[in-house]
PDB file of N, CA and C in Angstrom:
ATOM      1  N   UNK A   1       5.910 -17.721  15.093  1.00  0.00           N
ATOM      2  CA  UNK A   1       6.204 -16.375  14.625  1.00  0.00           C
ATOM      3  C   UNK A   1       4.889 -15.598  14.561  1.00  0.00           C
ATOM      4  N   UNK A   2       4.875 -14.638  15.080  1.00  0.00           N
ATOM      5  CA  UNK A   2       3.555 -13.436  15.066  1.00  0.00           C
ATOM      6  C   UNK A   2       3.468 -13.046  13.814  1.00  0.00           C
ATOM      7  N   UNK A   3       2.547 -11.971  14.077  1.00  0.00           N
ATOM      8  CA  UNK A   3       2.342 -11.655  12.200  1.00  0.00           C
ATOM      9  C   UNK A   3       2.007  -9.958  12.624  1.00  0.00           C
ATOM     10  N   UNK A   4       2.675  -8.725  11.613  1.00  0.00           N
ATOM     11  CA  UNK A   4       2.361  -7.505  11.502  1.00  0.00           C
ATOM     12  C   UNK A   4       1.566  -7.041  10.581  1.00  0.00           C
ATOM     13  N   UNK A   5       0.820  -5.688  10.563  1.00  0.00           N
ATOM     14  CA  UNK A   5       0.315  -4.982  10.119  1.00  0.00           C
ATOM     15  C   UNK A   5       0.541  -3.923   9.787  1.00  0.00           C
ATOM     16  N   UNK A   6       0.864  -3.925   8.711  1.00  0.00           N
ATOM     17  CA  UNK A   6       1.432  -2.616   8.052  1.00  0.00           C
ATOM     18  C   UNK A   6       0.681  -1.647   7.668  1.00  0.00           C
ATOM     19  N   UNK A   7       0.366  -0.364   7.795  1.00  0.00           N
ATOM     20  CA  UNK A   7      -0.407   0.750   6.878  1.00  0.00           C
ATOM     21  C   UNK A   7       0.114   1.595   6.509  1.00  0.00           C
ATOM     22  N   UNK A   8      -0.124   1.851   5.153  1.00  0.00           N
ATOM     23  CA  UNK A   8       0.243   2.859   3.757  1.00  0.00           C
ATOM     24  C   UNK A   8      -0.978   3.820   3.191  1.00  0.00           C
ATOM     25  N   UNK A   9      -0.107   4.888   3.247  1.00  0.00           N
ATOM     26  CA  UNK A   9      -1.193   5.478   2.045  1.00  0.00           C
ATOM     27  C   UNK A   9      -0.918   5.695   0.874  1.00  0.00           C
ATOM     28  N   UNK A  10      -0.886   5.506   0.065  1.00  0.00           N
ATOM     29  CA  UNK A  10      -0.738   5.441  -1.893  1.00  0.00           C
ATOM     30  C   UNK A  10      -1.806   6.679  -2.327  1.00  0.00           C
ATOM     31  N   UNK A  11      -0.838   7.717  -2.763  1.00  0.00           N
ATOM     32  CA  UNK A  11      -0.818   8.795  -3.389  1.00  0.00           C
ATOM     33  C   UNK A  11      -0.212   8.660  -4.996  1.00  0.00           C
ATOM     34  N   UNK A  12      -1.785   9.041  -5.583  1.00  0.00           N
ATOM     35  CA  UNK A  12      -2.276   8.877  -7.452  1.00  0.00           C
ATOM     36  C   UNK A  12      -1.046  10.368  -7.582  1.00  0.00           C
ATOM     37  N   UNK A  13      -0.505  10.294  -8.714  1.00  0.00           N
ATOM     38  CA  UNK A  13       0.301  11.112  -9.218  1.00  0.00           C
ATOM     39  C   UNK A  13      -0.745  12.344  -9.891  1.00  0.00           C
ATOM     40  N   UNK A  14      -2.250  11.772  -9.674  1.00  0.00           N
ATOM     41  CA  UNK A  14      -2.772  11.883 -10.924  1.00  0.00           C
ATOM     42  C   UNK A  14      -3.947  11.985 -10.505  1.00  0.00           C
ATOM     43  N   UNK A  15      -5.247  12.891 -10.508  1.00  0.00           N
ATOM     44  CA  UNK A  15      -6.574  12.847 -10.308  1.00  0.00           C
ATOM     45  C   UNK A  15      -7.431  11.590 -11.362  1.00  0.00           C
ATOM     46  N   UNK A  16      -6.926  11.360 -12.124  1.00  0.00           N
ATOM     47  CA  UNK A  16      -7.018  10.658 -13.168  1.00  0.00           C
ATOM     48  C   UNK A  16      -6.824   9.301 -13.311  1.00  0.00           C
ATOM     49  N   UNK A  17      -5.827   8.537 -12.046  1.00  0.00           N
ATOM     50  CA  UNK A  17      -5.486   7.567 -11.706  1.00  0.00           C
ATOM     51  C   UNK A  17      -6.408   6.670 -10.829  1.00  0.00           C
ATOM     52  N   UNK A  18      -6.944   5.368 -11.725  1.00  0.00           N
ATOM     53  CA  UNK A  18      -8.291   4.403 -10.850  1.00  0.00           C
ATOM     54  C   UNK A  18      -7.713   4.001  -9.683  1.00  0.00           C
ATOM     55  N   UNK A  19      -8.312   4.711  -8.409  1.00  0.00           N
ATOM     56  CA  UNK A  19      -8.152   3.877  -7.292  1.00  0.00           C
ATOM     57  C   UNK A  19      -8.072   2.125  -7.157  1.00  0.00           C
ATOM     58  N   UNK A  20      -9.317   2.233  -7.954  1.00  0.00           N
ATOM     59  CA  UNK A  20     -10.173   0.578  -7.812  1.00  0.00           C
ATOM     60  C   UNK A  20      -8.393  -0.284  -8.358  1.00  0.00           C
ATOM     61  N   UNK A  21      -8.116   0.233  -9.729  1.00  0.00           N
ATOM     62  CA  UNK A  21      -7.454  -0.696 -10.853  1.00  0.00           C
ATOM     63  C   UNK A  21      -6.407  -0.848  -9.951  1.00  0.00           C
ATOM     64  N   UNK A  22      -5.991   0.443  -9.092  1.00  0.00           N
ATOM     65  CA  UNK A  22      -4.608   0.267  -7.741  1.00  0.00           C
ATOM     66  C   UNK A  22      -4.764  -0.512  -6.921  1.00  0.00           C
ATOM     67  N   UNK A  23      -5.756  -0.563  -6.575  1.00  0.00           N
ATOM     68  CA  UNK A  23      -6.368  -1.385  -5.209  1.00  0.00           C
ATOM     69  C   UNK A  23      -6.078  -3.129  -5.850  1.00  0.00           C
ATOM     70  N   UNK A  24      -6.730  -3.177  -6.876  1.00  0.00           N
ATOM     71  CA  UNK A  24      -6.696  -4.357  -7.614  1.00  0.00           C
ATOM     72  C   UNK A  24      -5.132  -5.165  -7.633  1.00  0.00           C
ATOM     73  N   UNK A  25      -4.398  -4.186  -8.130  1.00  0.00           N
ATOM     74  CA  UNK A  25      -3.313  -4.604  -8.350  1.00  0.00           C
ATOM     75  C   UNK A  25      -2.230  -5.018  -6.887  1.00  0.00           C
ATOM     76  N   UNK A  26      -2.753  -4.037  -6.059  1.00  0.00           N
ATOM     77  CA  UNK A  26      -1.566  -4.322  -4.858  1.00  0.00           C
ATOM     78  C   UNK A  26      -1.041  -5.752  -4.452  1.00  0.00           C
ATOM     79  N   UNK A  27      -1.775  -6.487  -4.402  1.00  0.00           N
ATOM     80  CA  UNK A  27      -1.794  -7.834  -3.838  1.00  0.00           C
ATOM     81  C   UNK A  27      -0.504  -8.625  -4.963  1.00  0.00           C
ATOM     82  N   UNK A  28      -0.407  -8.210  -6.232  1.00  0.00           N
ATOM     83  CA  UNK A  28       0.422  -8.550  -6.886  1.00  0.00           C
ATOM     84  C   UNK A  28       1.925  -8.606  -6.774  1.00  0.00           C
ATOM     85  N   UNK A  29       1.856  -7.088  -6.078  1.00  0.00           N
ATOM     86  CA  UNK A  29       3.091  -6.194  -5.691  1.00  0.00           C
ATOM     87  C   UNK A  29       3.869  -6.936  -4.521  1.00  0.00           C
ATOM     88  N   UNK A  30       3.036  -7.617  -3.655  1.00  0.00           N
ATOM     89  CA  UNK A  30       3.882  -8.155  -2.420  1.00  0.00           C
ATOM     90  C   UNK A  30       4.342  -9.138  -2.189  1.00  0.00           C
ATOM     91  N   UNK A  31       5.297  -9.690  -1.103  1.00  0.00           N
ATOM     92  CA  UNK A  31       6.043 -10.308  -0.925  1.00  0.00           C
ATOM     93  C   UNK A  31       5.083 -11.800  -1.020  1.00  0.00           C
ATOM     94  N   UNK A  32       5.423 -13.056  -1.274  1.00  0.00           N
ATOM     95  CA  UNK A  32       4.458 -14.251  -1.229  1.00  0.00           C
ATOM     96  C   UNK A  32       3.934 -14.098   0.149  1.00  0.00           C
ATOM     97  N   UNK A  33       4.564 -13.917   1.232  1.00  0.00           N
ATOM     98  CA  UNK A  33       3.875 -14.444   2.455  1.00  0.00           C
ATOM     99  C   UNK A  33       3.193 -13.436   2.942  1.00  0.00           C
ATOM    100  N   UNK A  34       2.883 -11.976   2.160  1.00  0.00           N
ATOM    101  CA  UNK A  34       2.000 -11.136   2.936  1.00  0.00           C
ATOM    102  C   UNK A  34       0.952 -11.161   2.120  1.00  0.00           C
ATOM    103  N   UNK A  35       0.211  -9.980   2.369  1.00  0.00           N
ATOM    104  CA  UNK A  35      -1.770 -10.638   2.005  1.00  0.00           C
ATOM    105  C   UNK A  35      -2.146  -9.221   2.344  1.00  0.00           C
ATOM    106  N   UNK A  36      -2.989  -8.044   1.331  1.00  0.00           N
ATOM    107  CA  UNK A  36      -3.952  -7.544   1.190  1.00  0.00           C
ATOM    108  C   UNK A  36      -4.511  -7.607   2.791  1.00  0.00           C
ATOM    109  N   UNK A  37      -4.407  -6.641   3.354  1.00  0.00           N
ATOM    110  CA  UNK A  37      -5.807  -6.762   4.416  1.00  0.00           C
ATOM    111  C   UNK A  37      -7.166  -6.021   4.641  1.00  0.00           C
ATOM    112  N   UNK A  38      -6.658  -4.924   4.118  1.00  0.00           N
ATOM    113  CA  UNK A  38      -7.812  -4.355   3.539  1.00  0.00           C
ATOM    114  C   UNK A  38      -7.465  -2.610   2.899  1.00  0.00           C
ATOM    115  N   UNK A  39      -8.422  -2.214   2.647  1.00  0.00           N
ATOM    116  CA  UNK A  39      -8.327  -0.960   1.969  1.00  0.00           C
ATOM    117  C   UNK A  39      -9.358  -0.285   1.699  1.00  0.00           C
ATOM    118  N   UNK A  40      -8.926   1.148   1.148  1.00  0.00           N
ATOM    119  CA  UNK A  40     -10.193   2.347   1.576  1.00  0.00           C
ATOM    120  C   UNK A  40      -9.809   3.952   1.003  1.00  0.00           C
ATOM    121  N   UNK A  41     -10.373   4.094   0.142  1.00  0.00           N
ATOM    122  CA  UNK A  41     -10.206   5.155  -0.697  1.00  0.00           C
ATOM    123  C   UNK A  41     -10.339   6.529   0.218  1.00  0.00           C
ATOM    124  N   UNK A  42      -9.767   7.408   0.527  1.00  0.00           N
ATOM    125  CA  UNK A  42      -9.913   8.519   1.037  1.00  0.00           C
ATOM    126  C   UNK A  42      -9.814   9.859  -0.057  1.00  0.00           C
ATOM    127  N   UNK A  43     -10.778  10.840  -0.015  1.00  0.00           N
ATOM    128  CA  UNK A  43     -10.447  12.266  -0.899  1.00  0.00           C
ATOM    129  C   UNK A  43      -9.254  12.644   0.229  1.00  0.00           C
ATOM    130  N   UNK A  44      -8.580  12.925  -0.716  1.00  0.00           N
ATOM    131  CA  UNK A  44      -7.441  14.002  -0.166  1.00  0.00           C
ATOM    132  C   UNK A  44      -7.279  15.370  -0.284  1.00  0.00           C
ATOM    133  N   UNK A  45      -6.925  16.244  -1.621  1.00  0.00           N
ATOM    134  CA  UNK A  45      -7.211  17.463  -1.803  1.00  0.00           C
ATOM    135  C   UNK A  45      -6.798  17.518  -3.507  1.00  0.00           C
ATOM    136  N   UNK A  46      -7.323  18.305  -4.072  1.00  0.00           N
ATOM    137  CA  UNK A  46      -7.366  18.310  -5.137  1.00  0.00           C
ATOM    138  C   UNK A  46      -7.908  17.515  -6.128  1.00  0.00           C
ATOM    139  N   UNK A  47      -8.871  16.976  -5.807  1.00  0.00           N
ATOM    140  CA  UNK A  47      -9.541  16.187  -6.703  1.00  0.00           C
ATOM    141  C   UNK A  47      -8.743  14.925  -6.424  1.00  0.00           C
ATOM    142  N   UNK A  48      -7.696  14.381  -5.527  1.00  0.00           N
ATOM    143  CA  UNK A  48      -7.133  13.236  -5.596  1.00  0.00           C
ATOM    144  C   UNK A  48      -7.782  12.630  -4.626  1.00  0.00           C
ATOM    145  N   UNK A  49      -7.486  10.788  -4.758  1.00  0.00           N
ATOM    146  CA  UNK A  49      -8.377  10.427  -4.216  1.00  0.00           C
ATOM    147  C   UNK A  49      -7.334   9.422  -3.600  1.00  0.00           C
ATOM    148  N   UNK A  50      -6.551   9.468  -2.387  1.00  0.00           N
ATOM    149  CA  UNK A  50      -5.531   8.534  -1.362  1.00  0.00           C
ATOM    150  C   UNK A  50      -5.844   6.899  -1.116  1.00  0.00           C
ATOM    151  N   UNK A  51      -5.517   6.345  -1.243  1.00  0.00           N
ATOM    152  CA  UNK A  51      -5.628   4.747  -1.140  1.00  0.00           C
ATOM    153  C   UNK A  51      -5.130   4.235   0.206  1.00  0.00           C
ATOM    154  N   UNK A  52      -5.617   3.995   1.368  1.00  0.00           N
ATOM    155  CA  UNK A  52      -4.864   3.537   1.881  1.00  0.00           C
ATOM    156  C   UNK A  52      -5.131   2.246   2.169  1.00  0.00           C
ATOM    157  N   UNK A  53      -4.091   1.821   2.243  1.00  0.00           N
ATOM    158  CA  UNK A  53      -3.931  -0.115   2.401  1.00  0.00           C
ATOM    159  C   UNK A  53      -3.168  -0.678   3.970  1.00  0.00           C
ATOM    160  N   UNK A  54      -3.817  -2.152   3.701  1.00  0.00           N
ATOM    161  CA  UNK A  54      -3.383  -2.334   5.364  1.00  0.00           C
ATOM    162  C   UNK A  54      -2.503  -3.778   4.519  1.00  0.00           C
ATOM    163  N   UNK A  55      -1.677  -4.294   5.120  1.00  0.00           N
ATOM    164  CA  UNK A  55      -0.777  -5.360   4.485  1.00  0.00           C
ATOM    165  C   UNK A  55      -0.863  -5.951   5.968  1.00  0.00           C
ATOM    166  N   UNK A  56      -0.933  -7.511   5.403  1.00  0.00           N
ATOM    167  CA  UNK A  56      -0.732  -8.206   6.661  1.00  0.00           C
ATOM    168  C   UNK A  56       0.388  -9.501   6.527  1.00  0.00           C
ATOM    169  N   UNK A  57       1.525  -9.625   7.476  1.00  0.00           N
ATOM    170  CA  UNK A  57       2.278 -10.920   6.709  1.00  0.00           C
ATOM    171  C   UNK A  57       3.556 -11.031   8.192  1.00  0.00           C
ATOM    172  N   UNK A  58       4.112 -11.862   7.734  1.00  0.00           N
ATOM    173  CA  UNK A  58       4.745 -12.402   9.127  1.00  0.00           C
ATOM    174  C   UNK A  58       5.704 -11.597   9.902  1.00  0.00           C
ATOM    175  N   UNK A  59       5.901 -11.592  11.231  1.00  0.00           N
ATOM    176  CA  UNK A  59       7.132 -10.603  12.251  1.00  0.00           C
ATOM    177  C   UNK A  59       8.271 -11.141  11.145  1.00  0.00           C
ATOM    178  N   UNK A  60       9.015 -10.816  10.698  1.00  0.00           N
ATOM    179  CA  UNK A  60      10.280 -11.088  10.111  1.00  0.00           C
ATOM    180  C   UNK A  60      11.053 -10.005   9.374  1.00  0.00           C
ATOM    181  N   UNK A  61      12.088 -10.127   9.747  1.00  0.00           N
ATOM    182  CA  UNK A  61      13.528  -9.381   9.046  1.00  0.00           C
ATOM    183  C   UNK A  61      13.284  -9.051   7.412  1.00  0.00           C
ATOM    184  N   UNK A  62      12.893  -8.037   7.383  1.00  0.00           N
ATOM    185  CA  UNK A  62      13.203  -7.292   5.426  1.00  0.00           C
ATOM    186  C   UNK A  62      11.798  -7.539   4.852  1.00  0.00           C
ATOM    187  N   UNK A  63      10.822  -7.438   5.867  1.00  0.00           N
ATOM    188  CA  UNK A  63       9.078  -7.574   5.022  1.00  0.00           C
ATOM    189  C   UNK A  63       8.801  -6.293   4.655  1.00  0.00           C
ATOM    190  N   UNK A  64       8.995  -5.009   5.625  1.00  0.00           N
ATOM    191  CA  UNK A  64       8.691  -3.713   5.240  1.00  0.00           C
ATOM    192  C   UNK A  64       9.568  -3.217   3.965  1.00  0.00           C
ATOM    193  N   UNK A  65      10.704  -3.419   4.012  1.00  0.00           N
ATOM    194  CA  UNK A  65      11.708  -2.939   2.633  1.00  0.00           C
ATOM    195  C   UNK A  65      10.926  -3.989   1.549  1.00  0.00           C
ATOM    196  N   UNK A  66      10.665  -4.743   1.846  1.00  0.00           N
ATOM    197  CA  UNK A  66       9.774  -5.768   0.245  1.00  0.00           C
ATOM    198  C   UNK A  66       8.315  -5.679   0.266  1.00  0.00           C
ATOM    199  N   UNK A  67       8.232  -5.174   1.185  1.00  0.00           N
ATOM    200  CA  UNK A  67       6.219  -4.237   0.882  1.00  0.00           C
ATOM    201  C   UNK A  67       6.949  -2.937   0.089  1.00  0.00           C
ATOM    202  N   UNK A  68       7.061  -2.383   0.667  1.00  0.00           N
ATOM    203  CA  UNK A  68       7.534  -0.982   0.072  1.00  0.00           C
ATOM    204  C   UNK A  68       8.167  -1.092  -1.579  1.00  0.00           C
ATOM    205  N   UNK A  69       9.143  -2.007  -0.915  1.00  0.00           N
ATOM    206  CA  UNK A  69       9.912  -2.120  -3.075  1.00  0.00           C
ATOM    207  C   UNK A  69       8.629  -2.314  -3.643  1.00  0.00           C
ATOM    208  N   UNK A  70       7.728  -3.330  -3.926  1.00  0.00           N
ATOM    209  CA  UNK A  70       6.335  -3.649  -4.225  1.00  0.00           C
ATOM    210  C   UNK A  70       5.416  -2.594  -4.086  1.00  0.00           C
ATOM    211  N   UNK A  71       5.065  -1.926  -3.372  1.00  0.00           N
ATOM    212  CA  UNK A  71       4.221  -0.811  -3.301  1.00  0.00           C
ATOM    213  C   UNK A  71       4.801   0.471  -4.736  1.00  0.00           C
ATOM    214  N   UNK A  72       6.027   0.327  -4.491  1.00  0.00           N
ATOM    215  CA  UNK A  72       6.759   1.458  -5.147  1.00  0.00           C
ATOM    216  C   UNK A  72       6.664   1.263  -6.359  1.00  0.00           C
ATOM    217  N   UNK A  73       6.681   0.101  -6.916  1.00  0.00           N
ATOM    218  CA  UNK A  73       6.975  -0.660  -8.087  1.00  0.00           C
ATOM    219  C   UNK A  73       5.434   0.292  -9.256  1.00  0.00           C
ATOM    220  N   UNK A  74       3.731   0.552  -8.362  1.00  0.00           N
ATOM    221  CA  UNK A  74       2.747   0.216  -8.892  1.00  0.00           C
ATOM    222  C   UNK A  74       3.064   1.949  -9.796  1.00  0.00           C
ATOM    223  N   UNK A  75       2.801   1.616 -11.183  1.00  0.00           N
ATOM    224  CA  UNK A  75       2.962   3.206 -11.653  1.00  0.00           C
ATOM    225  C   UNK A  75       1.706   4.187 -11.706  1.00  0.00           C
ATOM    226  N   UNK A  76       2.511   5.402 -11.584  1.00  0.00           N
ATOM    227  CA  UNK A  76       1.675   6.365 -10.877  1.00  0.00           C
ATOM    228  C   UNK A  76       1.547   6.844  -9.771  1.00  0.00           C
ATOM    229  N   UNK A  77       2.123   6.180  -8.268  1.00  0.00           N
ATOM    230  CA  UNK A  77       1.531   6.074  -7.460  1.00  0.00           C
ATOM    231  C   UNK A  77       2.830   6.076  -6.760  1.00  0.00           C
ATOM    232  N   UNK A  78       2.541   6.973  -5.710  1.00  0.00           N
ATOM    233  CA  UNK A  78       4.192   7.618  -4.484  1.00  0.00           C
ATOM    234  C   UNK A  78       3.209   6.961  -3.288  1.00  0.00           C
ATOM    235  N   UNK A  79       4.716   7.477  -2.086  1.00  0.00           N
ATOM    236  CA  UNK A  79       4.137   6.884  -0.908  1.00  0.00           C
ATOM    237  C   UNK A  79       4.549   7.359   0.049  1.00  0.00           C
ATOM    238  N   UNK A  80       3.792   8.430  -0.127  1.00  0.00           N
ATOM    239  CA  UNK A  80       4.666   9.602   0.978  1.00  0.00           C
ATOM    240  C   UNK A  80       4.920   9.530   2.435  1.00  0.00           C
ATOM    241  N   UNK A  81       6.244   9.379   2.872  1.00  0.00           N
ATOM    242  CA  UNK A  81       5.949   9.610   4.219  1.00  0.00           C
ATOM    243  C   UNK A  81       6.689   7.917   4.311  1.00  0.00           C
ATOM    244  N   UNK A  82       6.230   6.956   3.486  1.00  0.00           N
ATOM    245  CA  UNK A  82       6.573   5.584   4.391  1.00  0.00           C
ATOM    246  C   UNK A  82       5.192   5.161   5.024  1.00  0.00           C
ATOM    247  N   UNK A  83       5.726   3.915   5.779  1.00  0.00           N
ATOM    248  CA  UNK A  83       5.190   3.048   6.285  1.00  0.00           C
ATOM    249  C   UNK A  83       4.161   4.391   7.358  1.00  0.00           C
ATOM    250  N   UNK A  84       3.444   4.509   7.176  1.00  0.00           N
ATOM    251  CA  UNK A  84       1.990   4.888   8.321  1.00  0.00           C
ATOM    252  C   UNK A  84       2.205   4.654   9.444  1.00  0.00           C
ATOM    253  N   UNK A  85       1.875   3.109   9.643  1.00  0.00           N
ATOM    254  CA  UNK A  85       1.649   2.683  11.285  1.00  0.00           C
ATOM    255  C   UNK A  85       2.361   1.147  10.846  1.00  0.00           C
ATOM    256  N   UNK A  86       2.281   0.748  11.793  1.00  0.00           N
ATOM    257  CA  UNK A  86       2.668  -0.809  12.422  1.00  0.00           C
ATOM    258  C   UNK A  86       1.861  -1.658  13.352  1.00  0.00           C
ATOM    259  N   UNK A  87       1.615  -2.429  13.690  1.00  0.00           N
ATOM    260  CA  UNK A  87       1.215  -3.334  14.627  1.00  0.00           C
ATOM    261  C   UNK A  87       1.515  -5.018  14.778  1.00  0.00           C
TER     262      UNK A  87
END
């Protein structure tokens, strides 16, 4: 079985909201068999500061709907738009 790459961007509700403490936490949020691949704070506008994350975990049926439930789960923090990219 191959393995995908998911990218998100995680939008703070909140200028006020720690990137870092988000970043920290994601890995919590996901499914057992996916994995953090990396991540990278972007300014966006308004003093907010965009998170985006790369998820890495196996080709299989219902990984993006259980990144996402997990992503969705972290408070504070929307996800506009969905899944980014794929690979």
């Amino acid at each position: 079985m191959g393995e995908v790459a998911l990218k998100y961007r995680l939008m703070p509700e909140s200028p006020v909201i720690d990137t870092v403490a988000v970043a920290a936490a994601v890995p919590s949020t996901l499914p057992v068999d996916a994995q953090l691949g990396a991540h990278e704070a972007q300014p966006f506008a308004f003093g907010l500061i965009a998170l985006e994350v790369l998820v890495i975990g196996p080709d299989r049926a219902g990984l993006v709907d259980e990144v996402e439930d997990g992503l969705a789960s972290l408070e504070g923090i929307q996800i506009p738009g969905g899944l980014l990219g794929a690979r």
